[in-house]
Structures are given as structure tokens and as C-alpha cells.
N, C-alpha and C. Protein backbone atom coordinates (compact mmCIF):
# COMPACT_ATOMS: atom_id res chain seq x y z
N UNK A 1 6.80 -12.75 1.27
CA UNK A 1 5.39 -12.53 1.02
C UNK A 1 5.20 -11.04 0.71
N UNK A 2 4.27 -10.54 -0.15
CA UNK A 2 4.50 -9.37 -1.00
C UNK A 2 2.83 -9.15 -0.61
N UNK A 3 2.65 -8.52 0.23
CA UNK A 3 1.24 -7.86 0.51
C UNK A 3 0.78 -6.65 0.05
N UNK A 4 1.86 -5.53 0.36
CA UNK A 4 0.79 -4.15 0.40
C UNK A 4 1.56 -3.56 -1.06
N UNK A 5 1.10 -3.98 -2.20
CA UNK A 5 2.08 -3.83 -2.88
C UNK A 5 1.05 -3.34 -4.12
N UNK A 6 -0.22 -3.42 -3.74
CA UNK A 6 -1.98 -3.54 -4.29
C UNK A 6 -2.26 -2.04 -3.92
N UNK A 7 -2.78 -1.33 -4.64
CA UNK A 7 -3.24 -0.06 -4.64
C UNK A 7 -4.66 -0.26 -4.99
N UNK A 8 -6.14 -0.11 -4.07
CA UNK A 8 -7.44 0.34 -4.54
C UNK A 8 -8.12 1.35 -4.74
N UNK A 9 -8.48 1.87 -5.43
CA UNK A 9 -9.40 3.04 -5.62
C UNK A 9 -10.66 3.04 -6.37
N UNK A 10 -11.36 3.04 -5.27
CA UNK A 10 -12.77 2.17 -5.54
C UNK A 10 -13.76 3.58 -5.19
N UNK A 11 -14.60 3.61 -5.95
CA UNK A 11 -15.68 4.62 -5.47
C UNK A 11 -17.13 4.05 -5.66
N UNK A 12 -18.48 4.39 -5.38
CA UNK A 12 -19.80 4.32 -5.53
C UNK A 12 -20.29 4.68 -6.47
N UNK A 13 -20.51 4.25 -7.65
CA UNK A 13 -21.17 4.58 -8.70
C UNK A 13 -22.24 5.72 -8.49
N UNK A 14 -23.00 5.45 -7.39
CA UNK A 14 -24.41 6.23 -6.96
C UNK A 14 -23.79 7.49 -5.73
N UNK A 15 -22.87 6.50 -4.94
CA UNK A 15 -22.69 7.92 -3.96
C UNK A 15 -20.88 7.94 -4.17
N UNK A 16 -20.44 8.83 -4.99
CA UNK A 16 -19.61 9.37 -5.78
C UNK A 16 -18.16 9.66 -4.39
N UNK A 17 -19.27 10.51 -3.23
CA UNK A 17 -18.58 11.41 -2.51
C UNK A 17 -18.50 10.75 -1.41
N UNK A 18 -18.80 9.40 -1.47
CA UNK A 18 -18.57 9.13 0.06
C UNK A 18 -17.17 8.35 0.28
N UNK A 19 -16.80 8.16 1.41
CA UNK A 19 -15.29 8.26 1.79
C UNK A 19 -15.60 7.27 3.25
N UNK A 20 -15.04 5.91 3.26
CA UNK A 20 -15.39 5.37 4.65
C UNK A 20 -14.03 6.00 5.33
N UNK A 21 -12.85 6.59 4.88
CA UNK A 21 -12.22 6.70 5.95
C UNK A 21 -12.56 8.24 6.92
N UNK A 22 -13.32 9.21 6.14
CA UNK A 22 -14.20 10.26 6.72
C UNK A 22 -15.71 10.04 7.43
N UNK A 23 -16.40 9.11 6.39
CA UNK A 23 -17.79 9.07 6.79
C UNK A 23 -18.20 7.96 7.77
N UNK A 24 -16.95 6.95 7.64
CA UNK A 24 -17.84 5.66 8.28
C UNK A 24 -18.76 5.04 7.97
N UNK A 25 -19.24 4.48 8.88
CA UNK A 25 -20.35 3.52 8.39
C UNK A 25 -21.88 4.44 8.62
N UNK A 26 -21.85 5.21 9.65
CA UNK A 26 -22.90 6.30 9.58
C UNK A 26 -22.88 7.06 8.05
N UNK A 27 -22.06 7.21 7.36
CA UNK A 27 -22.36 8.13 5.95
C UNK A 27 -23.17 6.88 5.03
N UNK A 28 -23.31 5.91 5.29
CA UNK A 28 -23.47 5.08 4.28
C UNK A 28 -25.46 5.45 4.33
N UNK A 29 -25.65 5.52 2.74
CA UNK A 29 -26.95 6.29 2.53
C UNK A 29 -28.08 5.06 2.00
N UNK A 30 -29.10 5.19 2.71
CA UNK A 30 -30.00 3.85 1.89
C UNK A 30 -29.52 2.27 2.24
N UNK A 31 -28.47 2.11 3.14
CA UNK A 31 -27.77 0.81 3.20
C UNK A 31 -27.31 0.65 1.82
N UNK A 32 -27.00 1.01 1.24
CA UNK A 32 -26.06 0.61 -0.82
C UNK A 32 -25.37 -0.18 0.36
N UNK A 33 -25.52 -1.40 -0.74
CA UNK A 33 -24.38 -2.30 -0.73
C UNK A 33 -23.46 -2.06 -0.89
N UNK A 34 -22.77 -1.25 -2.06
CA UNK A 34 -21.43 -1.18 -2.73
C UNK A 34 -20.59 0.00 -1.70
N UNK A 35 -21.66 0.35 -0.99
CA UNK A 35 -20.90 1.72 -0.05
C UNK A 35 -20.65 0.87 1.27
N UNK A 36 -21.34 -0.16 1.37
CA UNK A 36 -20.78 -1.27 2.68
C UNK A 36 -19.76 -1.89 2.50
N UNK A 37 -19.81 -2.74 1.02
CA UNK A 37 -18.36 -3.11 0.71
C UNK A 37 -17.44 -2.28 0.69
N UNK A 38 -17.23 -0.99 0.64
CA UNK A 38 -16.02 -0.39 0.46
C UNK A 38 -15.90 -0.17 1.83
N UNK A 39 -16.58 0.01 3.15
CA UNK A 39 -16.49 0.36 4.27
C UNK A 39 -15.82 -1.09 4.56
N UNK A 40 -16.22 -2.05 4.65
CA UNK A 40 -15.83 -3.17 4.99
C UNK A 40 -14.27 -3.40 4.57
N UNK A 41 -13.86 -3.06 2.71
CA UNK A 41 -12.69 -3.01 2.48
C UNK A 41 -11.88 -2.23 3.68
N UNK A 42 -11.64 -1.24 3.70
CA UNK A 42 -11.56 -0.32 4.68
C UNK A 42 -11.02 -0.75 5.94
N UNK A 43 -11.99 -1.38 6.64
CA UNK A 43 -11.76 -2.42 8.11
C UNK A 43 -11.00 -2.70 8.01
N UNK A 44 -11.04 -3.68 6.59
CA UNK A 44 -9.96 -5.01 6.32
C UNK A 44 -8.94 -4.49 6.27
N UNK A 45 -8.45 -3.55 5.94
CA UNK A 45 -7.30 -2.84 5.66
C UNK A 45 -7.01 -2.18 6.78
N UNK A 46 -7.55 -1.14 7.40
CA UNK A 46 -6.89 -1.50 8.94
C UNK A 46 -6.55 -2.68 10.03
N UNK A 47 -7.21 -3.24 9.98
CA UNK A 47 -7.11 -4.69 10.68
C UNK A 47 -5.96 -5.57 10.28
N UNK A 48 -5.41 -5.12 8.63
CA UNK A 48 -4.48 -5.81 8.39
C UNK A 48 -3.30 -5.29 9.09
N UNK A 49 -3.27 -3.87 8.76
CA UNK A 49 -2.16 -3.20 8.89
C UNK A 49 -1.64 -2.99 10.55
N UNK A 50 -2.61 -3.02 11.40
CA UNK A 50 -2.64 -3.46 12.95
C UNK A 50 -2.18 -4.93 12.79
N UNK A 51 -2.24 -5.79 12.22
CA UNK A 51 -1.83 -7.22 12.23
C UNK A 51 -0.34 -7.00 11.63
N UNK A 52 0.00 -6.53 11.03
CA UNK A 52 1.57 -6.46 10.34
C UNK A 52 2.30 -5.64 11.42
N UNK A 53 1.69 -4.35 12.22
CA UNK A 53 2.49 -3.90 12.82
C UNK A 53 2.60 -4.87 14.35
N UNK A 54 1.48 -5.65 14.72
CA UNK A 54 2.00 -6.57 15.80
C UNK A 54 2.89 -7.48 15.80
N UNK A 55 2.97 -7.85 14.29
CA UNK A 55 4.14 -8.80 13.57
C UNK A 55 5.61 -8.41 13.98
N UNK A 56 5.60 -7.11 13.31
CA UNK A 56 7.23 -6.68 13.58
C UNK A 56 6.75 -5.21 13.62
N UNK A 57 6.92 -4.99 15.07
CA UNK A 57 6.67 -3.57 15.83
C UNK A 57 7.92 -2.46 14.98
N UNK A 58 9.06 -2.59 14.57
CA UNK A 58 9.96 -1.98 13.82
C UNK A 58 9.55 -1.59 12.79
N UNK A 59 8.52 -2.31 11.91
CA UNK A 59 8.37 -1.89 10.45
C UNK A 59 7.27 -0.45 10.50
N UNK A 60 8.27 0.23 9.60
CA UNK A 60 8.12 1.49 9.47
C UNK A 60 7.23 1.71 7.69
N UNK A 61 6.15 1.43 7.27
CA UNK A 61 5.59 1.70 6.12
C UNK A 61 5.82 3.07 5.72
N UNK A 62 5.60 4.13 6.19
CA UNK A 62 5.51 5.38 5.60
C UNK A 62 7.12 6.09 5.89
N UNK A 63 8.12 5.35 6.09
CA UNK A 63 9.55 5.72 5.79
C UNK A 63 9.70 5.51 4.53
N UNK A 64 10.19 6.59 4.14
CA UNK A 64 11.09 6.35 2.35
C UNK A 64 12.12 5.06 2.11
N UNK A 65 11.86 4.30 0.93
CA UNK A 65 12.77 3.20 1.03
C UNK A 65 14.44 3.87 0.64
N UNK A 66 15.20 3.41 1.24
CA UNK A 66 16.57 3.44 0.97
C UNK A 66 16.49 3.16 -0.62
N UNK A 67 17.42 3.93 -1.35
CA UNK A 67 17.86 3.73 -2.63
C UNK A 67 19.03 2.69 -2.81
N UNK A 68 18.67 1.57 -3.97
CA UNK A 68 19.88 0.36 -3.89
C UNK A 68 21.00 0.92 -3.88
N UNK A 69 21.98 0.35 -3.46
CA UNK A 69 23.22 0.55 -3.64
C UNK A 69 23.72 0.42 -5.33
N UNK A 70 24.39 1.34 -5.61
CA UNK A 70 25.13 1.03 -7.06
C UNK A 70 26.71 0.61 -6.89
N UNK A 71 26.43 -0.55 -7.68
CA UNK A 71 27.90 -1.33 -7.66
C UNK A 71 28.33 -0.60 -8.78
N UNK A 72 29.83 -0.35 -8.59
CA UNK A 72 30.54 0.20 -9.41
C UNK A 72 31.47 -0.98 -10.31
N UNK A 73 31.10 -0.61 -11.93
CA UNK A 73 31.99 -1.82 -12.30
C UNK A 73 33.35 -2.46 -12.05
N UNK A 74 33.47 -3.46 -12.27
CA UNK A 74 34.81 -4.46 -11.86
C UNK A 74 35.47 -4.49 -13.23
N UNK A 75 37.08 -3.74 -13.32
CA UNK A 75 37.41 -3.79 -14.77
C UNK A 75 38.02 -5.88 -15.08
N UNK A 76 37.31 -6.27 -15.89
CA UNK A 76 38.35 -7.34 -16.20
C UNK A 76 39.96 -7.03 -16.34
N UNK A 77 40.26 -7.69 -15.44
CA UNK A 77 41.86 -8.00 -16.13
C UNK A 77 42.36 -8.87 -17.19
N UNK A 78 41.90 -9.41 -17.81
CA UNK A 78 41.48 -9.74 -19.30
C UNK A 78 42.13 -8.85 -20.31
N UNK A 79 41.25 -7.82 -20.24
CA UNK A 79 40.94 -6.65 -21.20
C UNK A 79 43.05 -6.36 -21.33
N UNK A 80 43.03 -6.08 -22.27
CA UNK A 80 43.93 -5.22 -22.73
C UNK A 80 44.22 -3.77 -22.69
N UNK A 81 44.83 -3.20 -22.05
CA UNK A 81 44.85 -1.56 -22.22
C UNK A 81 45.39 -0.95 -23.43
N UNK A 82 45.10 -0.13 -24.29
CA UNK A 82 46.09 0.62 -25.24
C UNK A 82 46.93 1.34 -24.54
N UNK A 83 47.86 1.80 -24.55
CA UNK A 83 48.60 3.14 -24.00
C UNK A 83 47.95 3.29 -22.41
């Protein structure tokens, strides 16, 4: 299963500068809807990520992934050598 694999970057048309992971739900101006939904996104996204780490307490997200291994080619013995 391939979850966090989604990048959002969502802003407020009207309030440009607001930020739920700074402002919260107190920054939200006028009740805007679209500044609730992104607060709400937000939640959801912590709530997930508290749910994945209760899953498997080991998984480390912000570790660098290991680089694949490179297989080194296998010469056929087939092939013919010159000299």
C-alpha cells in the first residue's frame, strides 16, 4: 500500500498567508471555508501519520532511503573472447 507518496500544497486564495501548521484553527479569519478545509487537511494528516507510526513503531519517515544496490553484470559464457 503506497500512501505518503502524495505531496499537497494548497493555499487560500483570499488568505494567502495563513499556515494551519503555525496558525491553527484560531488564525482562521471570517470562518473561510477553504481556510477550514486546509486546517482540517492538516488534522488528517497528522492523525494519519500517528496511525502509521502506531502501526510499526520502527518506521522511520524522515531517514534517507538507502540507495538500491547495483548489480554488477554477469559475463555470459556464451560470448566468445578475442585474444
Amino acid at each position: 500500500m503506497k500512501i505518503r507518496a502524495r505531496k499537497f500544497d494548497g493555499r487560500c486564495g483570499r488568505h494567502k498567508r495563513y499556515n494551519p501548521a503555525v496558525d491553527g484553527r484560531g488564525g482562521i479569519r471570517g470562518a473561510c471555508a477553504r481556510c477550514t478545509l486546509l486546517c482540517e487537511i492538516w488534522e488528517a494528516s497528522l492523525k494519519l501519520n500517528q496511525l502509521i507510526r502506531r502501526f510499526d513503531p520502527q518506521f522511520d519517515d524522515l531517514a534517507p532511503r538507502a540507495a538500491p544496490e547495483k548489480l554488477e553484470p554477469v559475463e555470459d559464457p556464451r560470448q566468445l573472447r578475442l585474444i
